[in-house]
PDB file of N, CA and C in Angstrom:
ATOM      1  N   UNK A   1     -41.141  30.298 -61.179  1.00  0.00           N
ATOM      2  CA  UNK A   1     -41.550  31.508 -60.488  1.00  0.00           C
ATOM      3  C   UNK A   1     -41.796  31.175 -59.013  1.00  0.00           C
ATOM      4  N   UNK A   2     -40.930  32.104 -58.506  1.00  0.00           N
ATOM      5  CA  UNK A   2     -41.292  31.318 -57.011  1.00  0.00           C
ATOM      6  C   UNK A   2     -42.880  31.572 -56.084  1.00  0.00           C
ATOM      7  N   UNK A   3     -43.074  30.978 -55.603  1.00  0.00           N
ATOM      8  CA  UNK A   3     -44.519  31.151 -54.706  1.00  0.00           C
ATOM      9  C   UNK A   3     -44.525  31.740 -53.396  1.00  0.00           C
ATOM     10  N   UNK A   4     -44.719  32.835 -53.168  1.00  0.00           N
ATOM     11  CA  UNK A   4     -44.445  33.760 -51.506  1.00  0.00           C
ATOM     12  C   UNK A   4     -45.575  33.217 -50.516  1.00  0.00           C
ATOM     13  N   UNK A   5     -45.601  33.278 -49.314  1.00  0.00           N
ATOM     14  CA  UNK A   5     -46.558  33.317 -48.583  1.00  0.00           C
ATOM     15  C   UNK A   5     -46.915  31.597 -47.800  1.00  0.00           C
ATOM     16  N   UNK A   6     -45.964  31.198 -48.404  1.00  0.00           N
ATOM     17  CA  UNK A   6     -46.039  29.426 -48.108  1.00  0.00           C
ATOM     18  C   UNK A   6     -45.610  29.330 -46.230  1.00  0.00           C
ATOM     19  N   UNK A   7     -46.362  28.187 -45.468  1.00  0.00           N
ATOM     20  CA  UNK A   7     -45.984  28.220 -44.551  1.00  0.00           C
ATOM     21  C   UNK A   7     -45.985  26.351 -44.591  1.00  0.00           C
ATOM     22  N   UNK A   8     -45.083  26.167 -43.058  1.00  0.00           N
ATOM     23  CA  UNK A   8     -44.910  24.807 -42.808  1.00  0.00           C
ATOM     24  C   UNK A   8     -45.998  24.543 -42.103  1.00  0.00           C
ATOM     25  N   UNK A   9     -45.664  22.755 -41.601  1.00  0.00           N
ATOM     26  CA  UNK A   9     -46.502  22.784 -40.843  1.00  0.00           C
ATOM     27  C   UNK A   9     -45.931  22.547 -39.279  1.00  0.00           C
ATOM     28  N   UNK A  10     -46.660  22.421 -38.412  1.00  0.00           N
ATOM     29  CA  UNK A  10     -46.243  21.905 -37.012  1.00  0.00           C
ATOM     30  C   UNK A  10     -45.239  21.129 -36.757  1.00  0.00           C
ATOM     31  N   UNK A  11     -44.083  21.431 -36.223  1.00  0.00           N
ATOM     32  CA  UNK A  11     -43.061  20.169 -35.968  1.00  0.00           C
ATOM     33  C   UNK A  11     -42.617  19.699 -37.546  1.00  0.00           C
ATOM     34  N   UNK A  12     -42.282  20.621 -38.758  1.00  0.00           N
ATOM     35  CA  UNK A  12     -41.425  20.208 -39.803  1.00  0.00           C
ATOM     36  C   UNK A  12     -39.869  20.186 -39.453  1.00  0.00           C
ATOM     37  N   UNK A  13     -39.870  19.249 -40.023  1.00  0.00           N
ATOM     38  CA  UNK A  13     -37.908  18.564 -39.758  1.00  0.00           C
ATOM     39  C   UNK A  13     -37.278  19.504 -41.089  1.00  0.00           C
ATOM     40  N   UNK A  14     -36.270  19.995 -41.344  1.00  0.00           N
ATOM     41  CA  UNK A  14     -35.990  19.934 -42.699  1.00  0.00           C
ATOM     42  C   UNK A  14     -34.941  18.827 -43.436  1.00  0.00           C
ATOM     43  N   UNK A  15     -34.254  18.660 -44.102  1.00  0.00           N
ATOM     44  CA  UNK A  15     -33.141  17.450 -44.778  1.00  0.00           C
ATOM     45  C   UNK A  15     -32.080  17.336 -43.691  1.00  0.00           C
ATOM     46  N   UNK A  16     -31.872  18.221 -42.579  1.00  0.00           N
ATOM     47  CA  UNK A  16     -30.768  18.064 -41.562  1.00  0.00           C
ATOM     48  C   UNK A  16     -31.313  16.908 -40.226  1.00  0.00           C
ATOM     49  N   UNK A  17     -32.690  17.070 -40.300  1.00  0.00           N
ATOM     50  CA  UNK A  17     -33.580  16.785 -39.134  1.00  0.00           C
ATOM     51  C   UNK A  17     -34.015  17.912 -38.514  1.00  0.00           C
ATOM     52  N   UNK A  18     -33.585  19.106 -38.666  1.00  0.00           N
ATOM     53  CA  UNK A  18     -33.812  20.322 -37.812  1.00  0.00           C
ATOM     54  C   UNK A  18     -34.890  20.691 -37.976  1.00  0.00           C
ATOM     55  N   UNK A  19     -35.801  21.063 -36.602  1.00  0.00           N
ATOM     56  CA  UNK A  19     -36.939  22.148 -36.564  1.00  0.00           C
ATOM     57  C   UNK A  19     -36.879  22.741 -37.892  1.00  0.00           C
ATOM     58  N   UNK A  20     -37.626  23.630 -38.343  1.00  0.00           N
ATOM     59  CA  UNK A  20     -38.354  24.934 -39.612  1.00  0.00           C
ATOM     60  C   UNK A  20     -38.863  25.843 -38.313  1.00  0.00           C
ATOM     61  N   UNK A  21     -38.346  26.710 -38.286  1.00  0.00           N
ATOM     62  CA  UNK A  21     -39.449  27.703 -37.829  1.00  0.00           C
ATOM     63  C   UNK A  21     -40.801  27.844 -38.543  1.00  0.00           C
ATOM     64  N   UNK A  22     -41.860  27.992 -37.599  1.00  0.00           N
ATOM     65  CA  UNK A  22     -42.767  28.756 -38.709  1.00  0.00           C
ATOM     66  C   UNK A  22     -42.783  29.811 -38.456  1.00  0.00           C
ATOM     67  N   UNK A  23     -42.825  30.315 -40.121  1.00  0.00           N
ATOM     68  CA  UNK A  23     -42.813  31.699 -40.675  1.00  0.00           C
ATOM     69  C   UNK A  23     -43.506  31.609 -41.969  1.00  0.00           C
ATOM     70  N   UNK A  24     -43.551  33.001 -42.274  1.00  0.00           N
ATOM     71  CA  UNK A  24     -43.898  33.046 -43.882  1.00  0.00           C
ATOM     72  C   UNK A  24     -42.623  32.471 -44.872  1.00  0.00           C
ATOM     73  N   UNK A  25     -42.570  31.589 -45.625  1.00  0.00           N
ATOM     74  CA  UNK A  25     -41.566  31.212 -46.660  1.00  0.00           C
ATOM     75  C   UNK A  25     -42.103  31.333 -48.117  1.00  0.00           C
ATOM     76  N   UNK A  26     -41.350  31.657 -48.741  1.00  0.00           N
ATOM     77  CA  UNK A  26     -41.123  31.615 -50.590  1.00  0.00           C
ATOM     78  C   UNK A  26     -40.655  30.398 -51.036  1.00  0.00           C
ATOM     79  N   UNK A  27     -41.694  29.732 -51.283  1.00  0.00           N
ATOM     80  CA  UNK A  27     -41.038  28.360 -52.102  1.00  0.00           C
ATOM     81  C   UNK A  27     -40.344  28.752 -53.549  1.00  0.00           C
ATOM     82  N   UNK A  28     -38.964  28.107 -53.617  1.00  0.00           N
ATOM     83  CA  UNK A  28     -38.439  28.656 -55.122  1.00  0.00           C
ATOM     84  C   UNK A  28     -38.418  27.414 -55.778  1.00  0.00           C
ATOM     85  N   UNK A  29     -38.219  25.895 -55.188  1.00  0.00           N
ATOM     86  CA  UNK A  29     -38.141  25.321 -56.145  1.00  0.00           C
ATOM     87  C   UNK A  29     -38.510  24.071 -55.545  1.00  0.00           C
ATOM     88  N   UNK A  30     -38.357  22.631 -56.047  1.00  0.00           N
ATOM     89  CA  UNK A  30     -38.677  21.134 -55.555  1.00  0.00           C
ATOM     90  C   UNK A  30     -37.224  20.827 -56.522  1.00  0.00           C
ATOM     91  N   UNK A  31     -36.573  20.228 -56.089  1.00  0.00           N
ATOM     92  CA  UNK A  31     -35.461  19.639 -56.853  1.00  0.00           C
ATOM     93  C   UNK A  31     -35.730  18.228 -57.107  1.00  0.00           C
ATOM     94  N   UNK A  32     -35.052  17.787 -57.882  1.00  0.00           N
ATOM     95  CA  UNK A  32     -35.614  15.834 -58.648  1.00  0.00           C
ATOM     96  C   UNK A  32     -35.104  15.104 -57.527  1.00  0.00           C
ATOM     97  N   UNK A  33     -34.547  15.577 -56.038  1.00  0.00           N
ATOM     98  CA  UNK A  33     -34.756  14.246 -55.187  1.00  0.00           C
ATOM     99  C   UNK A  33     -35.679  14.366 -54.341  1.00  0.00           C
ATOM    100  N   UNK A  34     -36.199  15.743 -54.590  1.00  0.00           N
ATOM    101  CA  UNK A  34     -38.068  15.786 -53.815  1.00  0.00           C
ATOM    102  C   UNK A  34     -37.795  16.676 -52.764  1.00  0.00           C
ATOM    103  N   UNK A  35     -37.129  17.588 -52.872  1.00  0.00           N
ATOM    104  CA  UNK A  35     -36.871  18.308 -51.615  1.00  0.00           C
ATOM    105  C   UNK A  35     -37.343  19.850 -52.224  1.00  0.00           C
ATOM    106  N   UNK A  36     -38.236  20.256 -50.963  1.00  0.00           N
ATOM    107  CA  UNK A  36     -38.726  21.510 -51.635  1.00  0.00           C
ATOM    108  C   UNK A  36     -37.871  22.964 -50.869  1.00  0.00           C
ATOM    109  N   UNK A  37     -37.621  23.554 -51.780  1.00  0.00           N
ATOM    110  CA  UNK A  37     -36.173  25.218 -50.974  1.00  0.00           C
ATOM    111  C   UNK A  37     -37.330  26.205 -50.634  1.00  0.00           C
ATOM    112  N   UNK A  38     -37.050  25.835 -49.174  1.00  0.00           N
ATOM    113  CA  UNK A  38     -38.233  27.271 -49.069  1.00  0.00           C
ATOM    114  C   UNK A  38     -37.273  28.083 -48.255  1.00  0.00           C
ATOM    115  N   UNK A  39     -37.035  29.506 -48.780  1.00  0.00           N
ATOM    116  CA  UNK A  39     -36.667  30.691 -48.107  1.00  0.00           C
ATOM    117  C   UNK A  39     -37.455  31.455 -47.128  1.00  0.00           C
ATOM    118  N   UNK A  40     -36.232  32.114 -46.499  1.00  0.00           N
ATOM    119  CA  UNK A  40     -37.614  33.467 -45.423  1.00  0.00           C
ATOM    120  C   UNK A  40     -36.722  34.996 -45.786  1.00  0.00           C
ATOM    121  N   UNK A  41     -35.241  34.815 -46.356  1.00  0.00           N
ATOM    122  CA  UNK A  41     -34.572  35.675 -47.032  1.00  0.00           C
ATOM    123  C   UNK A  41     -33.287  35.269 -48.163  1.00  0.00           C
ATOM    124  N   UNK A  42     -32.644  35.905 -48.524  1.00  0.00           N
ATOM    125  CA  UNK A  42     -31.863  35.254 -49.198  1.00  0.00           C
ATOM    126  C   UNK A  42     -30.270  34.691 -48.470  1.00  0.00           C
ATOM    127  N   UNK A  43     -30.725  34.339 -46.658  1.00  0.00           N
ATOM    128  CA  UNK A  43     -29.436  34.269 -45.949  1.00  0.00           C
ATOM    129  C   UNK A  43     -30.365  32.709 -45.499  1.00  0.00           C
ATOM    130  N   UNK A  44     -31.670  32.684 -45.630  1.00  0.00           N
ATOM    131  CA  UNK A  44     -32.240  31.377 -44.273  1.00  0.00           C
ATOM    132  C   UNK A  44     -33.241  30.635 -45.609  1.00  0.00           C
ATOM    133  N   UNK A  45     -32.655  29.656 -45.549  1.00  0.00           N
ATOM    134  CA  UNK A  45     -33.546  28.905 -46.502  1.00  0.00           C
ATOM    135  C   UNK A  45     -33.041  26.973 -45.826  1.00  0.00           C
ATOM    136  N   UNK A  46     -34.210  26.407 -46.495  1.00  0.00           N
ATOM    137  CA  UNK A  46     -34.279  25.077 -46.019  1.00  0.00           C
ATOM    138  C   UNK A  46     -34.999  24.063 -47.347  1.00  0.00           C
ATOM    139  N   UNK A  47     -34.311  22.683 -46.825  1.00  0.00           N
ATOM    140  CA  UNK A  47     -35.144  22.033 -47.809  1.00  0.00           C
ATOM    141  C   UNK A  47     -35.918  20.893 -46.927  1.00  0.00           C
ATOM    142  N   UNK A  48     -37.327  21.429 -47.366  1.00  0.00           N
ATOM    143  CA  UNK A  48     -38.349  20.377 -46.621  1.00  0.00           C
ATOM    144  C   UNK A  48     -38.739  19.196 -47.309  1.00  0.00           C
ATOM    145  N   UNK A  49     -39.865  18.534 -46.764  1.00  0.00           N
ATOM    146  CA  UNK A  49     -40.564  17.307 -47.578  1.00  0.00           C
ATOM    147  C   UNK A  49     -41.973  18.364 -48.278  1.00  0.00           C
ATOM    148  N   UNK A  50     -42.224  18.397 -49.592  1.00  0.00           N
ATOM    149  CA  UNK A  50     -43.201  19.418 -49.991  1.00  0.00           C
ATOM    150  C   UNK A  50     -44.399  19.178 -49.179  1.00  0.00           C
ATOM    151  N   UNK A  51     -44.367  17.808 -48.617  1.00  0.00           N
ATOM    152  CA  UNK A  51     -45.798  17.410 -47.670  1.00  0.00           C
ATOM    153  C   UNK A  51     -45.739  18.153 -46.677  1.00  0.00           C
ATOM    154  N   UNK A  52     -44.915  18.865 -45.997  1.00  0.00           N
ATOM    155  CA  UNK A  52     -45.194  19.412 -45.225  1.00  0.00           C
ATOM    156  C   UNK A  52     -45.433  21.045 -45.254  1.00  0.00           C
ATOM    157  N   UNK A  53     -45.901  21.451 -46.460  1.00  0.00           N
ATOM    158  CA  UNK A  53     -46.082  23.091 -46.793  1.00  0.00           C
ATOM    159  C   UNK A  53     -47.530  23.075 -46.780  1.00  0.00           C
ATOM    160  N   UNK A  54     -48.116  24.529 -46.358  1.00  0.00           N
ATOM    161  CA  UNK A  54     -49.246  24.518 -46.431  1.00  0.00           C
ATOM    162  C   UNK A  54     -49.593  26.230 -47.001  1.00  0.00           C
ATOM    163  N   UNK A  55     -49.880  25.591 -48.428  1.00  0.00           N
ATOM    164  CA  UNK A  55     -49.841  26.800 -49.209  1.00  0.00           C
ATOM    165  C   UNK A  55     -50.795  27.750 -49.351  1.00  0.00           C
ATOM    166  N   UNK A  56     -50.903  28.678 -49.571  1.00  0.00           N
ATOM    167  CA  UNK A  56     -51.559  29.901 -49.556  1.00  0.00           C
ATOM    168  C   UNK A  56     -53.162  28.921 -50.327  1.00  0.00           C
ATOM    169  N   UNK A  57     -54.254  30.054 -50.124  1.00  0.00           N
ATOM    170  CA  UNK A  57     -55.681  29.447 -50.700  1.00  0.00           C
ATOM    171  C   UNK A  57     -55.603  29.743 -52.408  1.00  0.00           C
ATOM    172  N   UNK A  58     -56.012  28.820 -52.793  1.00  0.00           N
ATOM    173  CA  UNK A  58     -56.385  28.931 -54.514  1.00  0.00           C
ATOM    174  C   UNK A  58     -54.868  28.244 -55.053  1.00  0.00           C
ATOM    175  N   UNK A  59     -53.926  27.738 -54.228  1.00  0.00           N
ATOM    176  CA  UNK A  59     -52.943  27.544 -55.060  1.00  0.00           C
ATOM    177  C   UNK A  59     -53.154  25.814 -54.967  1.00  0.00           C
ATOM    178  N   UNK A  60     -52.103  25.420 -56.000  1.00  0.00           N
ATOM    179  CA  UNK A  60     -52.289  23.847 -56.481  1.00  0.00           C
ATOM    180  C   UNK A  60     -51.266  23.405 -55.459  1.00  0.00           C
ATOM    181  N   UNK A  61     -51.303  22.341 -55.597  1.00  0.00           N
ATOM    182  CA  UNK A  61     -50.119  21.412 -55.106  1.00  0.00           C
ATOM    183  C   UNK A  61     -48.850  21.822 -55.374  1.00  0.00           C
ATOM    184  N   UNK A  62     -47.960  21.712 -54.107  1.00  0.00           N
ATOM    185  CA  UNK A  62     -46.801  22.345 -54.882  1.00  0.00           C
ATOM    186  C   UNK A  62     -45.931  21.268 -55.726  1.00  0.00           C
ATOM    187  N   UNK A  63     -46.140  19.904 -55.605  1.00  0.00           N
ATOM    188  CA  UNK A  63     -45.743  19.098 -56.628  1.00  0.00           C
ATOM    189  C   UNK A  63     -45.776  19.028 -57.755  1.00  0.00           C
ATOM    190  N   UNK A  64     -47.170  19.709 -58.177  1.00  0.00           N
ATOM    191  CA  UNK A  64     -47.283  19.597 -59.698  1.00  0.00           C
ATOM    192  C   UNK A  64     -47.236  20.831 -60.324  1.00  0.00           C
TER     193      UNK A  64
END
């Protein structure tokens, strides 16, 4: 189930090296080489290091 409302942090690279804007993102998934897909629609999505998300209050880690 994906998680809405997720943001990066300062100066996130994504798997290209490229900037992340920050914005609001929907984390949909962490794939098994550790890369987490965070969307902002279904045209702009990226895969970060999950260390660098900073998730909404009350939610867990997005690792586990």
């Amino acid at each position: 189930m994906p998680l809405e409302n997720v943001r990066v942090k300062v100066d996130t690279r994504n798997h290209r090296g490229c900037f992340v804007p920050e914005a609001s993102y929907t984390l949909h998934d962490i794939d098994q080489n550790g890369w987490a897909l965070i969307c902002v629609d279904d045209a702009h999505c990226h895969y970060v290091d999950p260390d660098a998300l900073r998730l909404p209050k009350g939610t867990r880690s997005a690792k586990a």
